[in-house]
Structure formats: C-alpha cells, structure tokens
N, C-alpha and C. Protein backbone atom coordinates (compact mmCIF):
# COMPACT_ATOMS: atom_id res chain seq x y z
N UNK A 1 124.94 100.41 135.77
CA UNK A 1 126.05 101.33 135.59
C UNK A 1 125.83 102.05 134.26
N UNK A 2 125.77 103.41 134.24
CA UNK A 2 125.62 103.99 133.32
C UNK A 2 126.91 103.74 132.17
N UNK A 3 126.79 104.42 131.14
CA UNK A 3 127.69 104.51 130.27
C UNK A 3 129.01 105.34 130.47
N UNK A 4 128.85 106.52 130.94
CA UNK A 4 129.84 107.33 131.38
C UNK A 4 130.84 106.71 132.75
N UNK A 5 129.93 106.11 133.52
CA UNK A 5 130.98 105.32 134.77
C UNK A 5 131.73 103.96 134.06
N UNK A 6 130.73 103.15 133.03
CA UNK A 6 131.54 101.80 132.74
C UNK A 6 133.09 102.34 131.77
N UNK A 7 132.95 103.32 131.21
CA UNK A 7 133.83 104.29 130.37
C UNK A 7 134.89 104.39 131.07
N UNK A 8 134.71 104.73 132.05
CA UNK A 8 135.85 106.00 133.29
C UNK A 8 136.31 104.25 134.02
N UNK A 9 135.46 103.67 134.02
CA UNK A 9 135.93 102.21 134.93
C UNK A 9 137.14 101.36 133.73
N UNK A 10 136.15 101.12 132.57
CA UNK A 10 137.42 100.62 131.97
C UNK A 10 138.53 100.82 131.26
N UNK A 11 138.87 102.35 131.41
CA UNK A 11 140.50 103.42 131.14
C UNK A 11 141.02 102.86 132.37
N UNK A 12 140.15 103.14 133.52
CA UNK A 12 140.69 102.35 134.79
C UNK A 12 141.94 101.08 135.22
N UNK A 13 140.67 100.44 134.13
CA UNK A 13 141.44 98.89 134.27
C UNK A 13 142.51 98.80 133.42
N UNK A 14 142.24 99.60 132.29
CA UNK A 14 143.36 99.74 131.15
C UNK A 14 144.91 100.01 131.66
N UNK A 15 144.63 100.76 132.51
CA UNK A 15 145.65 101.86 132.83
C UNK A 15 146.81 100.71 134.20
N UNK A 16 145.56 100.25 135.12
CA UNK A 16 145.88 99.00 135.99
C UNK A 16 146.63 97.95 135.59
N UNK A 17 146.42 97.48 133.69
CA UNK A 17 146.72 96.22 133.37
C UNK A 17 148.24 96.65 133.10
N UNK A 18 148.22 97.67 131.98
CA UNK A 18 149.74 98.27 131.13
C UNK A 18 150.45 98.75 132.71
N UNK A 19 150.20 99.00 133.59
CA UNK A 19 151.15 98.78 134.70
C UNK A 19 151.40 97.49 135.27
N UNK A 20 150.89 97.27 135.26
CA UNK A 20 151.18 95.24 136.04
C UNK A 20 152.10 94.97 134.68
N UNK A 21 152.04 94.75 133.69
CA UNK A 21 152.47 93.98 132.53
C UNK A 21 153.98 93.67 132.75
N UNK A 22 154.61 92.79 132.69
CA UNK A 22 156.11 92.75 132.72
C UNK A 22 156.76 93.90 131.09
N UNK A 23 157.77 93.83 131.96
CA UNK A 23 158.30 95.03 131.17
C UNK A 23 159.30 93.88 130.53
N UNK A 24 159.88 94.54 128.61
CA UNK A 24 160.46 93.78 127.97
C UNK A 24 161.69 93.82 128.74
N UNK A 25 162.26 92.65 128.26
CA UNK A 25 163.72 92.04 127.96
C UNK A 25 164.32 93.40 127.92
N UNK A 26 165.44 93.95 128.51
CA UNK A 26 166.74 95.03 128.46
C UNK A 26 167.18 94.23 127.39
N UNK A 27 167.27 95.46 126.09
CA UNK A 27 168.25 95.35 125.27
C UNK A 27 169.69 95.73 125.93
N UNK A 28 170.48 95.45 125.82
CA UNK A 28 172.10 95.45 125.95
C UNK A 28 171.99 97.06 124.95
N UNK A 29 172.80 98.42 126.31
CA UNK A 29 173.16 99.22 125.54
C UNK A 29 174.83 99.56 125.20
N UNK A 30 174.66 100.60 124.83
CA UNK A 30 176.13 100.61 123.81
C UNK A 30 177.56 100.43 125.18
N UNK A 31 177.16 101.50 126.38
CA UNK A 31 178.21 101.70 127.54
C UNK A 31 177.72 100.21 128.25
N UNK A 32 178.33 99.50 129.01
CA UNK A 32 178.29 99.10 130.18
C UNK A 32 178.25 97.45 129.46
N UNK A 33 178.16 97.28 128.39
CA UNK A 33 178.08 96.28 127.70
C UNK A 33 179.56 95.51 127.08
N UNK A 34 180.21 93.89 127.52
CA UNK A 34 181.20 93.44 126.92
C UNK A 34 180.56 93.10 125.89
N UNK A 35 180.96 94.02 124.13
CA UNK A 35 181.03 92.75 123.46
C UNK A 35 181.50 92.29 122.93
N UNK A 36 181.28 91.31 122.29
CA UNK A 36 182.28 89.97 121.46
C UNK A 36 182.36 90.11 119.98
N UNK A 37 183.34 90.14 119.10
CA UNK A 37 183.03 90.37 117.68
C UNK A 37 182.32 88.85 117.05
N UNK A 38 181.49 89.32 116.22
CA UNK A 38 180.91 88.14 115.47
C UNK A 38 180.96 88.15 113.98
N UNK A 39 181.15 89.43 113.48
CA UNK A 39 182.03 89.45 111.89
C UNK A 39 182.69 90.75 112.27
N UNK A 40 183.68 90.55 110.90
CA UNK A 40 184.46 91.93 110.71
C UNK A 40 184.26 92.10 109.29
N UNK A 41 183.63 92.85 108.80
CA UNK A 41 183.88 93.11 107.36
C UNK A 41 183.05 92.00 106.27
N UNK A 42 182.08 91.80 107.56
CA UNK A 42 181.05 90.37 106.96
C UNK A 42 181.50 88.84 107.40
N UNK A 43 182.81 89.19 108.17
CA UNK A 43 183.33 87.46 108.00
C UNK A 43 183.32 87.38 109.71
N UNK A 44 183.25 86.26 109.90
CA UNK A 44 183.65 85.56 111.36
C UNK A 44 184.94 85.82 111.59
N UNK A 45 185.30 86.20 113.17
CA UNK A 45 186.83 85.95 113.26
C UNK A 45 187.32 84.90 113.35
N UNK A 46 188.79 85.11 113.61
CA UNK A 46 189.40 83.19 113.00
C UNK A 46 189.14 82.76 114.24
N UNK A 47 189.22 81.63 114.59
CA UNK A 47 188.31 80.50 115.38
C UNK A 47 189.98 80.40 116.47
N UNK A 48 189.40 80.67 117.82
CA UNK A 48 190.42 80.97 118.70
C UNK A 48 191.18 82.36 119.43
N UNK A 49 190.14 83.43 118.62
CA UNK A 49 190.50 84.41 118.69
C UNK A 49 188.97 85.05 119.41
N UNK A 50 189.22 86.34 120.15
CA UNK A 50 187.70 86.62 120.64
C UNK A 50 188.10 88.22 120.48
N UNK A 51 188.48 89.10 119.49
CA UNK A 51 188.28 90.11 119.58
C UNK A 51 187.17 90.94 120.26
N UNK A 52 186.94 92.15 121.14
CA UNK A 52 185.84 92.49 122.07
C UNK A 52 186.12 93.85 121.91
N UNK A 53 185.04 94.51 122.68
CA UNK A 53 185.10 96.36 122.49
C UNK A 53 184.07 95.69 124.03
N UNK A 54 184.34 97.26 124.64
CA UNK A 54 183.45 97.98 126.14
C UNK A 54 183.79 99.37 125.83
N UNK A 55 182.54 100.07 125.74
CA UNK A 55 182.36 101.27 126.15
C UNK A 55 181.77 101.79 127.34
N UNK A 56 182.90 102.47 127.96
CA UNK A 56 182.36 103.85 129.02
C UNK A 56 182.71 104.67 129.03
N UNK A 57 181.89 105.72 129.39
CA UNK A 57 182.01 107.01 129.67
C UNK A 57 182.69 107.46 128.23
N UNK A 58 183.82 107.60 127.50
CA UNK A 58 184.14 108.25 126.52
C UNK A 58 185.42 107.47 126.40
N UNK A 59 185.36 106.08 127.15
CA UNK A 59 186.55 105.61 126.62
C UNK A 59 186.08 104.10 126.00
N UNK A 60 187.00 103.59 124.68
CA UNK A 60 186.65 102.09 124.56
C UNK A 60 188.05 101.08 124.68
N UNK A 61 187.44 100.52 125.30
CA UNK A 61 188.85 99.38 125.34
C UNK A 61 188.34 97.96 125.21
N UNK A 62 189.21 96.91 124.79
CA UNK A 62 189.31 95.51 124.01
C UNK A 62 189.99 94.72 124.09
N UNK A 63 190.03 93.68 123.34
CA UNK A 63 190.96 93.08 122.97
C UNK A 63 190.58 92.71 121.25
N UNK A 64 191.98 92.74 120.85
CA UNK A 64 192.17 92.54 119.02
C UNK A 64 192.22 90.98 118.63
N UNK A 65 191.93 90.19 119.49
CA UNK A 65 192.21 88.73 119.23
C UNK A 65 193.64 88.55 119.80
N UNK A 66 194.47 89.53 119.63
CA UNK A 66 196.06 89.20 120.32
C UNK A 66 196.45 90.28 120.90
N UNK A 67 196.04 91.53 121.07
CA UNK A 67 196.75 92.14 122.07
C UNK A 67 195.31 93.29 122.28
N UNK A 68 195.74 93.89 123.69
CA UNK A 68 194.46 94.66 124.57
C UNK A 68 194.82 96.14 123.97
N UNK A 69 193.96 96.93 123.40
CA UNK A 69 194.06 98.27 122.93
C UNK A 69 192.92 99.38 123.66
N UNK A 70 192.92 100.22 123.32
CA UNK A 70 192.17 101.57 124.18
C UNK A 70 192.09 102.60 123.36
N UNK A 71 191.18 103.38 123.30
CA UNK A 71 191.15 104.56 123.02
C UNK A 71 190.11 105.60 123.51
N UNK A 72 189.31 106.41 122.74
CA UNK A 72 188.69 107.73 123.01
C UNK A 72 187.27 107.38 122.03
N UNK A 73 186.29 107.75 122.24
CA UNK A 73 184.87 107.76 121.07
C UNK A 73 183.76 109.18 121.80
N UNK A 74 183.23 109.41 120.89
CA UNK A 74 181.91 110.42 121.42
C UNK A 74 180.75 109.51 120.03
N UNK A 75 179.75 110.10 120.61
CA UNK A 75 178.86 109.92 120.11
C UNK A 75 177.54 111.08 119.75
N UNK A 76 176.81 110.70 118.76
CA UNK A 76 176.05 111.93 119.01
C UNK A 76 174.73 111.60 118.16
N UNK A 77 173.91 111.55 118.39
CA UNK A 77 172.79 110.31 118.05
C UNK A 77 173.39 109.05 118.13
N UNK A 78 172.92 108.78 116.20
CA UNK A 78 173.98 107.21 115.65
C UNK A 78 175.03 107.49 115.06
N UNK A 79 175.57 109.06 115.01
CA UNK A 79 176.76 109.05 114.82
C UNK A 79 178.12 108.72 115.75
N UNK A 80 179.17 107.89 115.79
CA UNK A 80 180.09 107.31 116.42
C UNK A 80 181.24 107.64 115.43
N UNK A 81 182.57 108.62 116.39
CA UNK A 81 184.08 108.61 116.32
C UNK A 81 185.03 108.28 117.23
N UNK A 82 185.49 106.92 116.79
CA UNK A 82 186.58 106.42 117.59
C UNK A 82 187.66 106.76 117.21
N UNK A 83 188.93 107.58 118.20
CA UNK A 83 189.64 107.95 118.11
C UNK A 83 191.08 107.50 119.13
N UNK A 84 192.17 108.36 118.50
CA UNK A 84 193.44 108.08 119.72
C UNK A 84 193.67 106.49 120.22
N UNK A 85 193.59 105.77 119.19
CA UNK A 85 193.30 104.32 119.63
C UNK A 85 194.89 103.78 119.48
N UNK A 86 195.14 102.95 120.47
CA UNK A 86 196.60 102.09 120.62
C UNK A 86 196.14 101.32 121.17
N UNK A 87 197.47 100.21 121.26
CA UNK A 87 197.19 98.73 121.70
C UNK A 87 198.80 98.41 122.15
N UNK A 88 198.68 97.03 123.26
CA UNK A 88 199.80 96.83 123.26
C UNK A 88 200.15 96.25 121.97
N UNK A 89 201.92 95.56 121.90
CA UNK A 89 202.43 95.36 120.84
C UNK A 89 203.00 93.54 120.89
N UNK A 90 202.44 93.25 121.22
CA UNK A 90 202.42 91.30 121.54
C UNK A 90 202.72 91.58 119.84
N UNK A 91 203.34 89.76 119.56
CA UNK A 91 203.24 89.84 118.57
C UNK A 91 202.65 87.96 118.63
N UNK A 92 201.54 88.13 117.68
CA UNK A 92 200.83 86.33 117.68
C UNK A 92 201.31 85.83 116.55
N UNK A 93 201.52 84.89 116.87
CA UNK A 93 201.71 83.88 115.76
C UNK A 93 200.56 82.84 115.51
N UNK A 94 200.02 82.61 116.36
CA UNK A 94 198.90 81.76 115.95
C UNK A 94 197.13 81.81 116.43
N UNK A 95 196.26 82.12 115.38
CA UNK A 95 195.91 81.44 114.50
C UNK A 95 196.75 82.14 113.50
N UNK A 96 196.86 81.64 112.18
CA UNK A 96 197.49 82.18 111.31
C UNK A 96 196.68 83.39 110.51
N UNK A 97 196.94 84.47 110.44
CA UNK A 97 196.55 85.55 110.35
C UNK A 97 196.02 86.01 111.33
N UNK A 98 195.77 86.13 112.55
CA UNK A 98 195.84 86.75 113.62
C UNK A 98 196.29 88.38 113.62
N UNK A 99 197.57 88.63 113.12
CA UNK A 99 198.09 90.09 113.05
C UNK A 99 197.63 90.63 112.06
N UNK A 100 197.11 90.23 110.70
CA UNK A 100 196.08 90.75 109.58
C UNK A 100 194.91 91.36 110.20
N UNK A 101 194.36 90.11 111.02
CA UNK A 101 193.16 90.39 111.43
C UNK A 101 193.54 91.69 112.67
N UNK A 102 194.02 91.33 113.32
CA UNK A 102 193.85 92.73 114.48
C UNK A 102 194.33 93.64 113.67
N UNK A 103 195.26 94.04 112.13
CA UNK A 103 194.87 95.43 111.63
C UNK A 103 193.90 95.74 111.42
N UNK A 104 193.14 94.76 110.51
CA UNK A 104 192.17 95.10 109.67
C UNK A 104 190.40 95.42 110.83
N UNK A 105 190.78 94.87 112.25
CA UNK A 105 190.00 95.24 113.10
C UNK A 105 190.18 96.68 113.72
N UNK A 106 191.19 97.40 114.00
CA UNK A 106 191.77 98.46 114.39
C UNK A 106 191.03 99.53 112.98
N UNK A 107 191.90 99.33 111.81
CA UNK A 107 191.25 99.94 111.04
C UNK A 107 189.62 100.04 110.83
N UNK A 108 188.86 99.18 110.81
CA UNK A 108 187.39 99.07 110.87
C UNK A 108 187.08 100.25 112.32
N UNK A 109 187.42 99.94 113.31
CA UNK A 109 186.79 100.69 114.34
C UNK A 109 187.03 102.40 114.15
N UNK A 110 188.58 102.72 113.27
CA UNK A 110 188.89 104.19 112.96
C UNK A 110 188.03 104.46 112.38
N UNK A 111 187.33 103.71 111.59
CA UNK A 111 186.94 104.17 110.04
C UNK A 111 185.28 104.15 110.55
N UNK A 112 184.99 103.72 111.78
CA UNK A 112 182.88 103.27 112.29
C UNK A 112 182.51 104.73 112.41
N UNK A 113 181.93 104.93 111.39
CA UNK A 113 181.04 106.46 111.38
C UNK A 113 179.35 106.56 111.77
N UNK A 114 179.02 105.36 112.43
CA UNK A 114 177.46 105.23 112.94
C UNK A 114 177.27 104.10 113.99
N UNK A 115 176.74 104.10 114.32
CA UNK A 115 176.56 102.54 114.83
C UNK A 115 174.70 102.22 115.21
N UNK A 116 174.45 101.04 115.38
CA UNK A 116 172.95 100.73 115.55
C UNK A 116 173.03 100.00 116.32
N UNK A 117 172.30 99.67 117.44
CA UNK A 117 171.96 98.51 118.37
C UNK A 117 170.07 97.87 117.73
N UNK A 118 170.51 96.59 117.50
CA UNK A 118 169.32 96.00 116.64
C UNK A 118 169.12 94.52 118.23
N UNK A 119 168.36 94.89 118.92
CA UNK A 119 168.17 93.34 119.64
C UNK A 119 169.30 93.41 120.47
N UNK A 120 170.43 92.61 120.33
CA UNK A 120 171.20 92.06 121.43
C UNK A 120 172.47 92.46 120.27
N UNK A 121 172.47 93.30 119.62
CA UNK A 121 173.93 92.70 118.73
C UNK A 121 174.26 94.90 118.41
N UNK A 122 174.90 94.35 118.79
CA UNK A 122 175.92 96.17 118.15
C UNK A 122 176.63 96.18 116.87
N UNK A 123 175.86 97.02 115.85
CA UNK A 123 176.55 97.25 114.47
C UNK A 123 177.69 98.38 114.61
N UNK A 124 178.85 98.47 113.82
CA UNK A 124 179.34 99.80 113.58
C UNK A 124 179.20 100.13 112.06
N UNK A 125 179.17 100.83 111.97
CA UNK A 125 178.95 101.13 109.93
C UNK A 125 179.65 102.16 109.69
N UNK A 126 180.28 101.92 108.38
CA UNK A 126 181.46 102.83 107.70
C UNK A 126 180.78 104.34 107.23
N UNK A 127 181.03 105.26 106.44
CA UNK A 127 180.63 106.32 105.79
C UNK A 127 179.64 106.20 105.05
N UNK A 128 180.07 104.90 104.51
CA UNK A 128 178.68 104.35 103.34
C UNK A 128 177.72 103.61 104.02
N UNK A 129 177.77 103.31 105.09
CA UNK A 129 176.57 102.93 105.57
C UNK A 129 176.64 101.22 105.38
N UNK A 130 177.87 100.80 105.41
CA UNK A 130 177.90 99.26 105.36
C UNK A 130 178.50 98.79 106.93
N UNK A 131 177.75 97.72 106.75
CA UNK A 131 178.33 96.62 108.81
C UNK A 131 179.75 96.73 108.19
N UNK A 132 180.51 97.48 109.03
CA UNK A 132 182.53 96.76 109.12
C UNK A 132 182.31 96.12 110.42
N UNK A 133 182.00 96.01 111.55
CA UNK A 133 181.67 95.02 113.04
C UNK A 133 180.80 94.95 113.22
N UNK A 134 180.19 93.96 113.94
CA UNK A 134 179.09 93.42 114.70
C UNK A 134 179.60 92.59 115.65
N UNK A 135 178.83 93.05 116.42
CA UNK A 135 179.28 92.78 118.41
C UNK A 135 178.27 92.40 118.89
N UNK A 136 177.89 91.08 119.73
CA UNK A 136 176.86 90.56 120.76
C UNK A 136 177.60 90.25 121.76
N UNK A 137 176.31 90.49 122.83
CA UNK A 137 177.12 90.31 123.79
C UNK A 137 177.68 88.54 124.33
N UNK A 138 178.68 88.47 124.85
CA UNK A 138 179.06 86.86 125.33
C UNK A 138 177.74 86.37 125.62
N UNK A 139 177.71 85.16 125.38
CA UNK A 139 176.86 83.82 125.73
C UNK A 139 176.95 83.59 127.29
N UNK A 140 175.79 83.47 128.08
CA UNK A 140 175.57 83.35 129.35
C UNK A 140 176.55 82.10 129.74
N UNK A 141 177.68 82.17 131.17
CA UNK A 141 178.15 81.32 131.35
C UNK A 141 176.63 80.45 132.09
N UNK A 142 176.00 78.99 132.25
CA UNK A 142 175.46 78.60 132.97
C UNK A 142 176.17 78.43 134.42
C-alpha cells in the first residue's frame, strides 16, 4: 500500500472511530431542568426546606422553601433578567427563619444578572459577578 492510500485509509478510520465513540454525559440545561437550591448567598438552605427554580419557555416557577412563586426571565447569551415575580402568601413558621430566607431568595433571583451552567449545577450571579444561587439538579430517586 502506497503512502497516499495508507493516508486516505487512516482519516478513514479516524473519522469511523470519532463516530462510534459514545457521546458525553448531557449536561442538564438551563429550560427543562428541576433545580434544587444548594446555597444562597454562599450558604446552604435551612435543613427542611428545598427551595427550587424550572425554567421554560420565558417563564420560571418554584418553590421558596414555603410558598410556590412564578414569574417572567429572558435571556441573552449569559446574560439573565428575572422579572414580574410573585408567590403565594403561606405564612411558615418552621424552620425558623424560613420567611427571611424566602425574602432573601426572591431578592437574589431579582437581582441574577448572568448565569453559568458549570457540569450539573446552575450559577446565577449578581452585577458584580458574585454566586447569589446555585442550583443542581435533584439526586436520582433509585
């Protein structure tokens, strides 16, 4: 086999292998994805509480740890504005700070001026460019 055919043969095989190859792991994207908060503002939420965000289409809806809220977002690269956001009006009493925390979660999501998907986990980031949420998705029920 000359040089020019073993050449043209092994782009061949090249081309044969990177198609067979399993394709990676689906990262979890931003729409179609439940996720779960895992800090707010750097911290864990209080233990008993599962604050969450889903985005579709141009709407996001949740839960605050104590009551289910909704609103409006666009996007445009990694820039993200969540807007028109309400919630029902439950009122929790327990864990203790529970109603702190679902302000201070409400406020974080007004205020998410970017967001990044790194792996399996959804950042939102403020103006300055700091994590106010981070979202993965729930743990596989077995």
């Amino acid at each position: 086999m000359n040089s020019r055919n073993l050449t043209i043969a092994l782009v061949a095989l090249a081309v044969l292998l990177v198609g067979c190859s399993p394709s990676p792991a689906d990262s979890p994207s931003l729409e179609g994805t439940q996720w779960v908060l895992v800090t707010l503002e750097g911290e864990p939420p209080l233990m008993g509480t599962a604050p969450s965000a889903e985005f579709s289409a141009d709407q996001i809806r949740g839960s605050t740890g104590c009551n289910q809220y909704f609103g409006t977002y666009a996007v445009s690269g990694s820039d993200i504005t969540i807007s028109d956001v309400a919630s029902t009006e439950m009122y929790c009493m327990d864990p203790e700070g529970v109603m702190d925390q679902e302000q201070a979660f409400l406020a974080a999501l007004a205020s998410a001026a970017s967001y990044r998907l790194t792996g399996a986990r959804l950042e939102l980031l403020d103006a300055t460019g700091s994590v106010i949420l981070a979202f993965e998705p729930p743990p596989a029920v077995p």
